[in-house]
C-alpha atoms as a PDB file:
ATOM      1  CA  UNK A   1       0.000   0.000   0.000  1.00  0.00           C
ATOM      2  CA  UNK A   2       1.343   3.177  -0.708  1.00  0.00           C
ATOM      3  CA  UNK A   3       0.940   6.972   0.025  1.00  0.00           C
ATOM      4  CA  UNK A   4       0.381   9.696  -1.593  1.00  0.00           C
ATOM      5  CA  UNK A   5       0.121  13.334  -0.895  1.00  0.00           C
ATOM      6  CA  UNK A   6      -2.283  15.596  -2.677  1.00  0.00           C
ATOM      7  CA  UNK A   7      -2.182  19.276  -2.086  1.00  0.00           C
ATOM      8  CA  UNK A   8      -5.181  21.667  -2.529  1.00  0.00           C
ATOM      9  CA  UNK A   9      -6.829  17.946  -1.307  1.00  0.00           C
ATOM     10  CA  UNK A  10     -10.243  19.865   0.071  1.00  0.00           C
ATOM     11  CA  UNK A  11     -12.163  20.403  -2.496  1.00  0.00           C
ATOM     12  CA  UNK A  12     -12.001  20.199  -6.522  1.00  0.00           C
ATOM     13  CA  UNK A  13      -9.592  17.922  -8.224  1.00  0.00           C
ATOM     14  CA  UNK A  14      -7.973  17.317  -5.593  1.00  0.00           C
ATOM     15  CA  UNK A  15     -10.625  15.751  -3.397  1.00  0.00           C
ATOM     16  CA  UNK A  16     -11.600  13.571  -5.941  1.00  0.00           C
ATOM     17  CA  UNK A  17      -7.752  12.707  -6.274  1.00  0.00           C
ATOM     18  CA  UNK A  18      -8.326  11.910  -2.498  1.00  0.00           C
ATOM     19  CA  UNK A  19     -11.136   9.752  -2.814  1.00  0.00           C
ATOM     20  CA  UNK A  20     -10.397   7.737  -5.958  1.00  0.00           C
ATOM     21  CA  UNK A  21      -6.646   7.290  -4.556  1.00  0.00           C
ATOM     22  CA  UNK A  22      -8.367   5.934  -1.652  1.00  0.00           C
ATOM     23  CA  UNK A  23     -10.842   3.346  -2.822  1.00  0.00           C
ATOM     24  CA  UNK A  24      -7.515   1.967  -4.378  1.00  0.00           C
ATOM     25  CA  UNK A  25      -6.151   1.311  -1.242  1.00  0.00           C
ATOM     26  CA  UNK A  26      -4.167   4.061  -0.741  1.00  0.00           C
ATOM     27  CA  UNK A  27      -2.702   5.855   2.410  1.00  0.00           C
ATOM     28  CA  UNK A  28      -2.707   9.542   1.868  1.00  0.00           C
ATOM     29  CA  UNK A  29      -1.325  12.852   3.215  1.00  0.00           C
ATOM     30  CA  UNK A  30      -4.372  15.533   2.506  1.00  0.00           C
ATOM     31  CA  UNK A  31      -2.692  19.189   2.275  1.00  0.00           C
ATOM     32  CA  UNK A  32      -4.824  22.619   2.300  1.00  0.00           C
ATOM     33  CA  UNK A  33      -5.144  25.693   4.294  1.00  0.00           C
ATOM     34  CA  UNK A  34      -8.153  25.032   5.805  1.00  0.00           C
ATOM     35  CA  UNK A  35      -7.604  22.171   8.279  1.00  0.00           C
ATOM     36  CA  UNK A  36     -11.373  22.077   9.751  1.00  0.00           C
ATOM     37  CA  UNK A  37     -12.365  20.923   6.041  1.00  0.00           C
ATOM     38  CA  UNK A  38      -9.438  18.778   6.038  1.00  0.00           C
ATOM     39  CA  UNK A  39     -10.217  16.813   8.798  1.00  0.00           C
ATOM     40  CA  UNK A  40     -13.486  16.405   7.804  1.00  0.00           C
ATOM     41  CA  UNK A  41     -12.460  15.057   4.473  1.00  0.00           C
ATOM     42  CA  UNK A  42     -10.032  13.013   6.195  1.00  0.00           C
ATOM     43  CA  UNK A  43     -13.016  11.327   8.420  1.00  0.00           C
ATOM     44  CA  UNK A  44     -14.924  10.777   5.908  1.00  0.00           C
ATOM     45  CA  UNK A  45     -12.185   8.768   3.923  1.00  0.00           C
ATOM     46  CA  UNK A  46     -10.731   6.991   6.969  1.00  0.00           C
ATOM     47  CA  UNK A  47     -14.586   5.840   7.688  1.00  0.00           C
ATOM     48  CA  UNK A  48     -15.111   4.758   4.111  1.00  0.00           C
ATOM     49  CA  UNK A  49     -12.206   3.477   2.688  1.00  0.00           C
ATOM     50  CA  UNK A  50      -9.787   2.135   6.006  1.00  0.00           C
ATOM     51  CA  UNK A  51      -7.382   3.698   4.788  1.00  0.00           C
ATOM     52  CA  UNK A  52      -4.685   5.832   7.257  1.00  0.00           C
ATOM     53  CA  UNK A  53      -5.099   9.673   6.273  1.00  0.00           C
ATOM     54  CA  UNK A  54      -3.037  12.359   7.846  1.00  0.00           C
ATOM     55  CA  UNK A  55      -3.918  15.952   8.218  1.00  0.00           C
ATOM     56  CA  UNK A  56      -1.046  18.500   7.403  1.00  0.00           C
ATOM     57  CA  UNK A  57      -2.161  22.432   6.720  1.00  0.00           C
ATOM     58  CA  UNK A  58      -0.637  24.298   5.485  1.00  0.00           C
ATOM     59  CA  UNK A  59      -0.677  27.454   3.090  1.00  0.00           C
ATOM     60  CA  UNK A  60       1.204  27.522   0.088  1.00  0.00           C
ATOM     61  CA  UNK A  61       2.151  30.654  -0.737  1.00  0.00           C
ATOM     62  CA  UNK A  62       3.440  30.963   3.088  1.00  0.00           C
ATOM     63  CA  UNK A  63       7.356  29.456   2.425  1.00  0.00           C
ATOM     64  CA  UNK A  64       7.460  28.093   6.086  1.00  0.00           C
ATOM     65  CA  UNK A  65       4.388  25.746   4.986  1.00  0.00           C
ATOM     66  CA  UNK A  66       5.595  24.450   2.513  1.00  0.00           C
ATOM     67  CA  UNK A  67       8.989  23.705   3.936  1.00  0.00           C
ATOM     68  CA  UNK A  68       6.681  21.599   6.392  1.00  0.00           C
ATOM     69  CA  UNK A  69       5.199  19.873   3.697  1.00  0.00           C
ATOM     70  CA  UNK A  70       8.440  19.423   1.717  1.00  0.00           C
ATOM     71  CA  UNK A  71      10.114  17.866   5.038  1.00  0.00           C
ATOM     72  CA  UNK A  72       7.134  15.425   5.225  1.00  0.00           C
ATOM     73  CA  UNK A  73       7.662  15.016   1.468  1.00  0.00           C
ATOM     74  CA  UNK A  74      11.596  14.133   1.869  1.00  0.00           C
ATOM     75  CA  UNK A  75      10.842  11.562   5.121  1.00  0.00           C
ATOM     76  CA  UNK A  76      12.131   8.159   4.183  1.00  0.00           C
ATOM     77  CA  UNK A  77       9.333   7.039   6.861  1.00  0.00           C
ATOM     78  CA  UNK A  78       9.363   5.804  10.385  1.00  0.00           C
ATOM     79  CA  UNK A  79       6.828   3.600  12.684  1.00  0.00           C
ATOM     80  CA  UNK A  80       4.076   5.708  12.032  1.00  0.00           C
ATOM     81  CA  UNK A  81       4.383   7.104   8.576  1.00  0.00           C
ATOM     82  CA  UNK A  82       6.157   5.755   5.166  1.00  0.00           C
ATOM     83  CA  UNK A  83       7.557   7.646   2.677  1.00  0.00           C
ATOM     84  CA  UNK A  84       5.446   9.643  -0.216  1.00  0.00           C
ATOM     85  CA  UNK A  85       5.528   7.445  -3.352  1.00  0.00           C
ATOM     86  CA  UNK A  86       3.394   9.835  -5.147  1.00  0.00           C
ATOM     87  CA  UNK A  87       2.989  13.074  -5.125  1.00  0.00           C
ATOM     88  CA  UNK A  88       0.044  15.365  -6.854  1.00  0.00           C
ATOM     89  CA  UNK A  89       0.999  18.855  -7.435  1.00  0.00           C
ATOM     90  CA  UNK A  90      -2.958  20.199  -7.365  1.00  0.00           C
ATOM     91  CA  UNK A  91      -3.047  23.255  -5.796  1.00  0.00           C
ATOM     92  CA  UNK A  92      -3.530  26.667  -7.233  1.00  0.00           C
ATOM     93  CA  UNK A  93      -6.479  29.363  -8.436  1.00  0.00           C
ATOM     94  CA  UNK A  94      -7.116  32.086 -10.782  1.00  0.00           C
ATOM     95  CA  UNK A  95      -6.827  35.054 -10.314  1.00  0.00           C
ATOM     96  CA  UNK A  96      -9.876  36.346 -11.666  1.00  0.00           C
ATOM     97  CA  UNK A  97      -8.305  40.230 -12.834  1.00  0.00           C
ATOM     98  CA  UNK A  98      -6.082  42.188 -15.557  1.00  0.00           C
ATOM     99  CA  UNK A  99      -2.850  42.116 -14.648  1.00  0.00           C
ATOM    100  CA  UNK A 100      -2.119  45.804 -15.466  1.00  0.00           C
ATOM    101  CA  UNK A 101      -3.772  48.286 -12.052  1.00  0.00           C
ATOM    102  CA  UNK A 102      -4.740  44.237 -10.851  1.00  0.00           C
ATOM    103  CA  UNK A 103      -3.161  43.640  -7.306  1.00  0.00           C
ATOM    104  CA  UNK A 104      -0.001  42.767  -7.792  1.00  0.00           C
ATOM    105  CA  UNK A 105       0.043  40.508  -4.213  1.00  0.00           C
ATOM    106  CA  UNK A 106      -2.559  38.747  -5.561  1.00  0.00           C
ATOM    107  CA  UNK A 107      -0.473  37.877  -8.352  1.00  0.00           C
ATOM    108  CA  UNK A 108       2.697  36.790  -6.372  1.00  0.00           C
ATOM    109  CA  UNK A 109       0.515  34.537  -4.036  1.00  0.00           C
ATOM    110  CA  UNK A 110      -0.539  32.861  -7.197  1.00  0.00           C
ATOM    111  CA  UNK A 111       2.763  32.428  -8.282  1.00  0.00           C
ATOM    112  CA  UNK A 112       3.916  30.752  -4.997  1.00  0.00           C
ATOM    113  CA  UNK A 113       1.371  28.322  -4.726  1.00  0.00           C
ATOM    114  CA  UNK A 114       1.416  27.553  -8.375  1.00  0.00           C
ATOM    115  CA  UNK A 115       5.403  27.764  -9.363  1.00  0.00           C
ATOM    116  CA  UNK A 116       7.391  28.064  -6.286  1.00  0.00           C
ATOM    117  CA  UNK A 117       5.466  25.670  -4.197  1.00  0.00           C
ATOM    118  CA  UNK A 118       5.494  23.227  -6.852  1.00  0.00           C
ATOM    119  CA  UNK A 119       9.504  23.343  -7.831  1.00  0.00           C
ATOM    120  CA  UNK A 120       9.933  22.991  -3.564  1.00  0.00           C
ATOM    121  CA  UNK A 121       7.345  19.962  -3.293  1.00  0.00           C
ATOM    122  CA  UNK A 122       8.620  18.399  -6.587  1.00  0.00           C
ATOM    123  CA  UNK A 123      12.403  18.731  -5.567  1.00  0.00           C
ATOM    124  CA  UNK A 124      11.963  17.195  -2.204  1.00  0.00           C
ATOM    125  CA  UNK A 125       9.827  14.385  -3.760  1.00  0.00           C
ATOM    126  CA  UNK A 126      12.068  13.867  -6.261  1.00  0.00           C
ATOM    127  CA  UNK A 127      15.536  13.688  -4.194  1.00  0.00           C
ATOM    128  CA  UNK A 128      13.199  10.878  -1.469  1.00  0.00           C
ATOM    129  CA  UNK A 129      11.791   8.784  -4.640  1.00  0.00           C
ATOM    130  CA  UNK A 130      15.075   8.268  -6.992  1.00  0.00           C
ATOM    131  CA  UNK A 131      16.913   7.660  -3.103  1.00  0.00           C
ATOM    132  CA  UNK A 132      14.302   4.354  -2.836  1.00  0.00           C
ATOM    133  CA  UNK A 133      14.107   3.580  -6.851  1.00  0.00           C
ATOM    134  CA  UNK A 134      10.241   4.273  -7.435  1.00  0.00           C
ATOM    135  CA  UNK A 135       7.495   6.908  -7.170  1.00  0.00           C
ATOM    136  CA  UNK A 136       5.692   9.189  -9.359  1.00  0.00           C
ATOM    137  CA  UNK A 137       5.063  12.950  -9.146  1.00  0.00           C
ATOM    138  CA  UNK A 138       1.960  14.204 -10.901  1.00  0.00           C
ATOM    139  CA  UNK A 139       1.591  18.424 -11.475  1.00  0.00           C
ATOM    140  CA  UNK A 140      -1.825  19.750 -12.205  1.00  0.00           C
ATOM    141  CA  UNK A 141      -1.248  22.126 -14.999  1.00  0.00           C
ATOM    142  CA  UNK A 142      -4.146  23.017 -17.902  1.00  0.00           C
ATOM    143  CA  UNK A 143      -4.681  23.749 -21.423  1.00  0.00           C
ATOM    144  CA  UNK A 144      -4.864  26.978 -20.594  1.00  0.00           C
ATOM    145  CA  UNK A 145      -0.711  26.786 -20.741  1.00  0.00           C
ATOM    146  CA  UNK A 146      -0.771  26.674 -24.809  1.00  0.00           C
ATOM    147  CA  UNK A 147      -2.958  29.934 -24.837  1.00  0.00           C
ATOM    148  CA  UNK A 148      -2.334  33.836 -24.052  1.00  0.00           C
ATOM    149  CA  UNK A 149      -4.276  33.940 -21.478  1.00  0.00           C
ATOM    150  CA  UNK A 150      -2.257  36.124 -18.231  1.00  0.00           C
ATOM    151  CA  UNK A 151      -0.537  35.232 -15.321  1.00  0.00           C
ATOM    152  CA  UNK A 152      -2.576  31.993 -14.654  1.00  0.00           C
ATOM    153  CA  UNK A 153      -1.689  30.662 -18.284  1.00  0.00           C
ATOM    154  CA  UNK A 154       2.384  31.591 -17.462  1.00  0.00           C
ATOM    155  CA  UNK A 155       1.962  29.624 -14.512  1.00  0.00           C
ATOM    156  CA  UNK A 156       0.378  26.148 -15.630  1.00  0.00           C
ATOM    157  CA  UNK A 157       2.878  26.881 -18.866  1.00  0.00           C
ATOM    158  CA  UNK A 158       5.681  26.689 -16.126  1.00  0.00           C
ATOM    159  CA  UNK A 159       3.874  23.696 -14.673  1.00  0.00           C
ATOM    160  CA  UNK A 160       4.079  21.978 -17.821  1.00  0.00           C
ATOM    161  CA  UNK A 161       7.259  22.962 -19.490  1.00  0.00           C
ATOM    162  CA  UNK A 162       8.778  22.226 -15.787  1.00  0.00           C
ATOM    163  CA  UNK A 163       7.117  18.661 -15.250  1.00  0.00           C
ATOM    164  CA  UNK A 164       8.537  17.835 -18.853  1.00  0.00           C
ATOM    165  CA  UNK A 165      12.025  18.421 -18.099  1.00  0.00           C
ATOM    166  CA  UNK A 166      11.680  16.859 -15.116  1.00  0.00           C
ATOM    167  CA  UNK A 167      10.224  13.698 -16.623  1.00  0.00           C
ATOM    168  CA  UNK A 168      13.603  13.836 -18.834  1.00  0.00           C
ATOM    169  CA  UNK A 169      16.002  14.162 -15.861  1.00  0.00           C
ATOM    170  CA  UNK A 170      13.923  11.135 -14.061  1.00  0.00           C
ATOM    171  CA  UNK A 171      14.068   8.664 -16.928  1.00  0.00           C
ATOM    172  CA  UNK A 172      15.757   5.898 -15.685  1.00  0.00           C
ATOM    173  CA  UNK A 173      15.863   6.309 -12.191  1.00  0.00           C
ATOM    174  CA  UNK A 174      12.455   4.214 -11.337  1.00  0.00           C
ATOM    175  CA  UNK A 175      10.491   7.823 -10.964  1.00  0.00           C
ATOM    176  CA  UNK A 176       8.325   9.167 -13.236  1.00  0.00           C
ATOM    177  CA  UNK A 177       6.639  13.000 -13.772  1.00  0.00           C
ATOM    178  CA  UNK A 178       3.661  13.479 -15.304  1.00  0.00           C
ATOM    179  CA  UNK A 179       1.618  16.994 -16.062  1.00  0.00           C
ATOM    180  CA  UNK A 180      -2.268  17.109 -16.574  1.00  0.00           C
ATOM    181  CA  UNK A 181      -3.647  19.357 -18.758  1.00  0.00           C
ATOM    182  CA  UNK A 182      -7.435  19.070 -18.354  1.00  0.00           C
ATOM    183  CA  UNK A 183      -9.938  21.864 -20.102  1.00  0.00           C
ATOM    184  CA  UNK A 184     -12.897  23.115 -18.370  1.00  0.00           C
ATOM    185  CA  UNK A 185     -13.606  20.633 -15.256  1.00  0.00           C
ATOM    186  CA  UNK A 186     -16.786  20.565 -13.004  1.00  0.00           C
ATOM    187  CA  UNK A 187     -15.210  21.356  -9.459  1.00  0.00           C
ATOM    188  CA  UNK A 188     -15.135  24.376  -7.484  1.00  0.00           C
ATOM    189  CA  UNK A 189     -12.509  26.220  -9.293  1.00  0.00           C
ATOM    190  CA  UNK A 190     -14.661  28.387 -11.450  1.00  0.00           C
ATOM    191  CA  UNK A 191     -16.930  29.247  -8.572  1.00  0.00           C
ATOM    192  CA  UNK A 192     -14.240  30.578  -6.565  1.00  0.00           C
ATOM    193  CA  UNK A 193     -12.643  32.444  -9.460  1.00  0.00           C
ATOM    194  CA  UNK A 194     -16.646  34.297 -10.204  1.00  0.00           C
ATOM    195  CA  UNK A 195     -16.259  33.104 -13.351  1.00  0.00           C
ATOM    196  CA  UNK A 196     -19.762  32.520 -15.725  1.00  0.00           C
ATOM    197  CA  UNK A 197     -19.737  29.058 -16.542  1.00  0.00           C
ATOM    198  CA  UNK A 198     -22.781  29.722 -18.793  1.00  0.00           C
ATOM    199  CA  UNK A 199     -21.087  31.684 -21.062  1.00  0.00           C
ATOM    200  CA  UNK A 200     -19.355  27.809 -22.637  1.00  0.00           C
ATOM    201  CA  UNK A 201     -21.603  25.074 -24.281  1.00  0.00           C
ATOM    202  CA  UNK A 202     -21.864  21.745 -22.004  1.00  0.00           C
ATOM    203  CA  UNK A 203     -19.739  20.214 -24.647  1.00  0.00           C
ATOM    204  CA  UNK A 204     -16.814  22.164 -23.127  1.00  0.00           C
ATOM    205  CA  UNK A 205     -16.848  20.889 -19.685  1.00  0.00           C
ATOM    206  CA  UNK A 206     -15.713  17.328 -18.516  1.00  0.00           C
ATOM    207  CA  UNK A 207     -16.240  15.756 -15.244  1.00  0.00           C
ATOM    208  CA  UNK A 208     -13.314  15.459 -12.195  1.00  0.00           C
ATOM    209  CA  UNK A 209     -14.170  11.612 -11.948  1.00  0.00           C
ATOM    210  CA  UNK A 210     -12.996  10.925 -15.781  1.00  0.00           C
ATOM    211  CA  UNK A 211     -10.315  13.800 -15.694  1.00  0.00           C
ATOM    212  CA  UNK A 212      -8.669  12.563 -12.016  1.00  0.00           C
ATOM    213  CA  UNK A 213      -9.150   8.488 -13.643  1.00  0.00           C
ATOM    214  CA  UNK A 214      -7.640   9.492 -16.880  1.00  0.00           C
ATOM    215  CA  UNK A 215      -4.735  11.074 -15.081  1.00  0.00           C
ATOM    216  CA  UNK A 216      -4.060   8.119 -12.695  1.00  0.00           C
ATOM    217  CA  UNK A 217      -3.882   6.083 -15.352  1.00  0.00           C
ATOM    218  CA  UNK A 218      -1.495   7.835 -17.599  1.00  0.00           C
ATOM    219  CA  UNK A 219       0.968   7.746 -14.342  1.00  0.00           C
ATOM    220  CA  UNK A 220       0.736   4.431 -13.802  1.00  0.00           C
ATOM    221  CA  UNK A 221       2.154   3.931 -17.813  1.00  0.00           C
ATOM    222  CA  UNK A 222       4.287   6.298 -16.921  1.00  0.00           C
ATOM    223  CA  UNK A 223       2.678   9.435 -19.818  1.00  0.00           C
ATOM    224  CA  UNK A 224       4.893  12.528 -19.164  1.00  0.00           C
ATOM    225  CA  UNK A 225       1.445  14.457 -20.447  1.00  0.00           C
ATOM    226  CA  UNK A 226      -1.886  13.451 -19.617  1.00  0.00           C
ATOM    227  CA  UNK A 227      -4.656  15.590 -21.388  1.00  0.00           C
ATOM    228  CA  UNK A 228      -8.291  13.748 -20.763  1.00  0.00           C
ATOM    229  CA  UNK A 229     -10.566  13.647 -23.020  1.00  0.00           C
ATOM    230  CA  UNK A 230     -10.686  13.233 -26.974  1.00  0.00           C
ATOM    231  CA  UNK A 231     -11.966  17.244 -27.357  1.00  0.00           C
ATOM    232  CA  UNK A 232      -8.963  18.907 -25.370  1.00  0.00           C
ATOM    233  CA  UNK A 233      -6.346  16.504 -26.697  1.00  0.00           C
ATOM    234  CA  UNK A 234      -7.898  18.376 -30.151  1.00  0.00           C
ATOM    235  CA  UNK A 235      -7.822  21.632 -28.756  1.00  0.00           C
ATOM    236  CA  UNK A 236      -4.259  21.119 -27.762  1.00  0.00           C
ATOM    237  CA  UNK A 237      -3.027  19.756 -31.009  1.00  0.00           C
ATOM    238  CA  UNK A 238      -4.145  22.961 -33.051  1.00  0.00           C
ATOM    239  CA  UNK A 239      -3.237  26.017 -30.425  1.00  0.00           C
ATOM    240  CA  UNK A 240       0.177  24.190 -30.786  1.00  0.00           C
ATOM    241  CA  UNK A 241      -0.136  23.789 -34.627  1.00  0.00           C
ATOM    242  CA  UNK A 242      -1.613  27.790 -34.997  1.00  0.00           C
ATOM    243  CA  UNK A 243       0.207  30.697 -35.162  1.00  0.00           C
ATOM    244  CA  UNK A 244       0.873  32.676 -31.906  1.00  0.00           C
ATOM    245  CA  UNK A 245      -0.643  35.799 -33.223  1.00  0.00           C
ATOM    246  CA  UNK A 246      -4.152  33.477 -33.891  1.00  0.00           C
ATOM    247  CA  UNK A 247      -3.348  31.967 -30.290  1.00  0.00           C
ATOM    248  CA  UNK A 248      -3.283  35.904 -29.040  1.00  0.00           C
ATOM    249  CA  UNK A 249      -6.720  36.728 -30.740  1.00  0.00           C
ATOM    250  CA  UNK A 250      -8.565  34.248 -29.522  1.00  0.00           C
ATOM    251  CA  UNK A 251      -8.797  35.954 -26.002  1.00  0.00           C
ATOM    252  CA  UNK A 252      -7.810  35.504 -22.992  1.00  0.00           C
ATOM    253  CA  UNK A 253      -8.993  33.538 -19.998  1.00  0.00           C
ATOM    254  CA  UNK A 254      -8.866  34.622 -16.702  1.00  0.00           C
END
């Protein structure tokens, strides 16, 4: 049985990340900022699945949390814990305004949970896994990193280009890194970020229970990038084949 740790594990993606990780017989390390829903979660999960689940809160745009998560991250285990054999790289939110008179600490919070905190997490993961021969880290990025669309596009484009290069550096070693690029997913996310969701055709938006099983798959064959879904792996395929200029005009998405 092994664990895994799933940040931004209390709601969205990563809950269902959680839960499916779970009902395979998975321990797991749930990591979010607000511990009261974490524990709940974590309840729920023990109750359900029998599975051990430990709480750890933390904030990740706060660099003191996540060197508390990147400790647990780099443990090699003990009597009550074992080490991290996969990690999922999940959490992160739009900013929801122009960058240009937006608030710029709004922007640099975004960054750290979505760059910094995910370079920290995946180097600690990294250096524990190749040490034992085996694991997998997994980094929630989007299709949103082929288009133009601001500061949350730069950051899942870091996510990506990032996770690939990491992939190459692992090759060999028994660790593997894959990147998810889902499109438009029913969780939370867009709710949060007061975006419409009405303004985009049903055929747009997939579900977290395919997108999360699609992307558990991939890293168990070991798929550097995982896009779910026939539509978006489309949608991918021509904003790399187009012209930046066309990618630019389409608009942006905040």
């Amino acid at each position: 049985m092994a664990t895994a740790l799933i940040t931004g594990a209390s709601a969205g993606l990563g809950l269902e990340f959680a839960w499916q990780l779970a009902t395979a017989r998975h321990d797991l390390v749930l990591v979010a900022r607000d511990e009261a829903r974490l524990e709940e979660v974590a309840g729920q999960i023990r109750a359900a699945a029998g599975v051990r689940v430990q709480v750890l809160p933390a904030d990740l745009s706060v660099p003191d949390d996540v060197a508390r998560v990147a400790e647990r991250l780099a443990s090699t285990g003990g009597p009550d814990e074992r080490p991290v054999g996969l990690l999922v790289n999940n959490a992160g939110f739009a900013t929801h305004q122009h960058f240009v008179g937006g608030d710029l600490d709004v922007e640099l919070r975004a960054l750290d949970v979505m760059v910094r905190a995910v370079m920290v997490l995946s180097h600690a993961a990294a250096g524990q896994m190749t040490a034992r021969g085996r694991g997998a880290i997994l980094n929630v990025a989007s299709v949103a990193a082929l288009t133009a669309g601001g500061t949350y596009a730069a950051a899942k484009a870091w996510v990506r280009s990032f996770t690939e290069g990491l992939a190459v550096e692992l090759h060999g070693t028994g660790v593997t890194a894959t990147v998810l690029c889902p499109g438009f997913t029913h969780t939370e996310f867009h709710d949060r970020a007061g975006i419409d969701k009405s303004t985009l055709p049903d055929v747009a938006w997939l579900d977290a229970d395919r997108v999360v099983a699609a992307a558990l798959a991939d890293v168990r064959r070991g798929v550097v990038i995982s896009t779910p879904s026939v539509r978006y792996r489309v949608a991918s395929a021509a904003l790399r084949a187009m012209p930046r200029s066309a990618v630019r005009a389409i608009g942006k998405y905040r």
